[in-house]
C-alpha atoms as a PDB file:
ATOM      1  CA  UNK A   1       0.000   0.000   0.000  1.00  0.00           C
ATOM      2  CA  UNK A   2       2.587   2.690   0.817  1.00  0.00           C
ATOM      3  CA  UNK A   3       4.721   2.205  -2.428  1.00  0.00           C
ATOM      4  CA  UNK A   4       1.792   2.189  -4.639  1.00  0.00           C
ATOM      5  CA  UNK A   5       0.815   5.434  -2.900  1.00  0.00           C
ATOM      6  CA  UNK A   6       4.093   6.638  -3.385  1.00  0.00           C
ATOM      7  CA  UNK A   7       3.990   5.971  -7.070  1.00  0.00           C
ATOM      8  CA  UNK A   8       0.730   7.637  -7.452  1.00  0.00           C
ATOM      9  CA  UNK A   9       2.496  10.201  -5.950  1.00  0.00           C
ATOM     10  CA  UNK A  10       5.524  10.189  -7.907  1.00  0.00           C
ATOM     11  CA  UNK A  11       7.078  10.292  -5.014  1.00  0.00           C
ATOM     12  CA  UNK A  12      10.728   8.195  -4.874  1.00  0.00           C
ATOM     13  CA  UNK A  13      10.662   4.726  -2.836  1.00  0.00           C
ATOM     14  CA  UNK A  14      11.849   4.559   0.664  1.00  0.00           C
ATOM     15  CA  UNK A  15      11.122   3.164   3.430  1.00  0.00           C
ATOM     16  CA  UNK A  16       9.913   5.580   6.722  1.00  0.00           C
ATOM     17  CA  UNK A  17      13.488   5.336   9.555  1.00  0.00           C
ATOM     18  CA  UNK A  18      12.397   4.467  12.771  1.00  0.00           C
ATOM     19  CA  UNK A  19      13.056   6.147  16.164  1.00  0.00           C
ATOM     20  CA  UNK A  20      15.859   4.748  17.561  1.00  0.00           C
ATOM     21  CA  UNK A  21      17.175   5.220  20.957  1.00  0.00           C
ATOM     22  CA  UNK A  22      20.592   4.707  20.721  1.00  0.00           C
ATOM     23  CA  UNK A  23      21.127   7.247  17.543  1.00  0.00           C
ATOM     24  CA  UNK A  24      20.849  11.166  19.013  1.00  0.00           C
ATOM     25  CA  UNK A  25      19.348  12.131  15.668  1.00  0.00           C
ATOM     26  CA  UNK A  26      16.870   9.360  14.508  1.00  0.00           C
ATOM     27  CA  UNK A  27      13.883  11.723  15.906  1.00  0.00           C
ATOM     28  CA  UNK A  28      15.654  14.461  13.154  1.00  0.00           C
ATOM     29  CA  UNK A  29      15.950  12.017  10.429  1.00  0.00           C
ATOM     30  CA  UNK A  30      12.315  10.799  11.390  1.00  0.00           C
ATOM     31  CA  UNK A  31      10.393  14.160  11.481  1.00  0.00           C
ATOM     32  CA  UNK A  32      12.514  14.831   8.185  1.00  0.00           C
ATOM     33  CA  UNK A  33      11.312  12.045   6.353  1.00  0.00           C
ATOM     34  CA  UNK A  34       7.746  12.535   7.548  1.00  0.00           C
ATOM     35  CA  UNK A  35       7.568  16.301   6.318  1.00  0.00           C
ATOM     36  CA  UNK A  36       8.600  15.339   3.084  1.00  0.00           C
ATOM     37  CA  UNK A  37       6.076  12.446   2.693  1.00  0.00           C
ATOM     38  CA  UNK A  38       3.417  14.485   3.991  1.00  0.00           C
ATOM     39  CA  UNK A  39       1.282  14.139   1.497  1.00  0.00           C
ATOM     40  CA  UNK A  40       1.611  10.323   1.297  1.00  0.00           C
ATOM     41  CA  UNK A  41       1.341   9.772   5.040  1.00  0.00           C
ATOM     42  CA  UNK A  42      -1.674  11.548   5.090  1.00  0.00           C
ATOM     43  CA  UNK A  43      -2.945   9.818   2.319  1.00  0.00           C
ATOM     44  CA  UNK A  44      -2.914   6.610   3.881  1.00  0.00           C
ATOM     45  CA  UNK A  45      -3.979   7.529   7.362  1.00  0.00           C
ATOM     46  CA  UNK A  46      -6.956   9.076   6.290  1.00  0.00           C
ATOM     47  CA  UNK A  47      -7.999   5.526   4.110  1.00  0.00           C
ATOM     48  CA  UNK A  48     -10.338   3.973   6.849  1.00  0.00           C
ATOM     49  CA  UNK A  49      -9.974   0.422   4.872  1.00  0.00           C
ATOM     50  CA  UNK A  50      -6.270   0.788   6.143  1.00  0.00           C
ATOM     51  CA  UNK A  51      -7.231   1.055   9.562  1.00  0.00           C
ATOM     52  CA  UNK A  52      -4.530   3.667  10.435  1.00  0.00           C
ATOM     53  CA  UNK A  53      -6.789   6.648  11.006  1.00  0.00           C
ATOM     54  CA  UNK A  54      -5.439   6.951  14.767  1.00  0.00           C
ATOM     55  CA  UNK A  55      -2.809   8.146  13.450  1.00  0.00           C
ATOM     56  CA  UNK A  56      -3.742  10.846  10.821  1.00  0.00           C
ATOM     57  CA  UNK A  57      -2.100  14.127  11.828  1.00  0.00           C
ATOM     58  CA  UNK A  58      -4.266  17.330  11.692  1.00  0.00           C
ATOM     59  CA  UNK A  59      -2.452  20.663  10.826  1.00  0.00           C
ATOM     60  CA  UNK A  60      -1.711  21.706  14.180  1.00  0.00           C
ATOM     61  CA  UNK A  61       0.379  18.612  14.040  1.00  0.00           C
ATOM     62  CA  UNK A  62       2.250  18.865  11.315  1.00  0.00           C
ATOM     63  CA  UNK A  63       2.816  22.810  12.471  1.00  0.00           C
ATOM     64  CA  UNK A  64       4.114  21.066  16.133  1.00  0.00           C
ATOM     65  CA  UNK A  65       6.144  18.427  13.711  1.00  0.00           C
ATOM     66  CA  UNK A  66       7.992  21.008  11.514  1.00  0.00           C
ATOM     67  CA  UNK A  67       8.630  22.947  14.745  1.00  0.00           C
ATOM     68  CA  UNK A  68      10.352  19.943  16.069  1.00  0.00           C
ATOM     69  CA  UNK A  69      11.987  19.427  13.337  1.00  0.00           C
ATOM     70  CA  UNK A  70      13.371  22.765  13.239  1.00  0.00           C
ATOM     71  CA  UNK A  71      14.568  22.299  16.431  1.00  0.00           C
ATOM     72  CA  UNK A  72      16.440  19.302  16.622  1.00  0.00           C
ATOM     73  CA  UNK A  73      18.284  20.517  13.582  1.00  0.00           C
ATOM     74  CA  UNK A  74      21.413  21.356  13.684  1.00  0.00           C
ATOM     75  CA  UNK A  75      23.188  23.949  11.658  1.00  0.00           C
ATOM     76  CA  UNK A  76      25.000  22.911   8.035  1.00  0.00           C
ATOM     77  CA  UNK A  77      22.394  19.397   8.054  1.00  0.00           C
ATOM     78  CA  UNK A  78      21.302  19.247   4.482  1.00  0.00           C
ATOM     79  CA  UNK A  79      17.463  18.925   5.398  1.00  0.00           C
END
């Protein structure tokens, strides 16, 4: 389901990174990849056959996730 969204999309293949406790910037690398795939993401959490709309993400969200983001960057990171 999520590469045929992402082809749909034309959006390039990959996989989402997990959070990963023992790597200080796998939240960064996270929220990155989510920000980019917005539009896919959202896609599929709001498809109620997929049975993932707990975890849709309203705007306010996304606002709180590029803030985040923003954060937790840190300065000369290509993203």
């Amino acid at each position: 389901m999520w590469f045929q969204t992402l082809a749909l999309m034309d959006l390039v293949e990959h996989k989402m990174p997990h959070d990963v406790t023992t790597q200080w910037n796998s939240t960064f690398n996270m929220l990155a990849f989510a920000i980019l795939y917005q539009s896919a993401i959202d896609d599929i959490t709001a498809d109620k056959n997929g049975n993932l709309c707990k975890y849709e993400l309203d705007d306010d969200e996304w606002k709180l996730a590029v803030q985040l983001h923003d954060t937790l960057k840190v300065r000369g990171y290509p993203f």
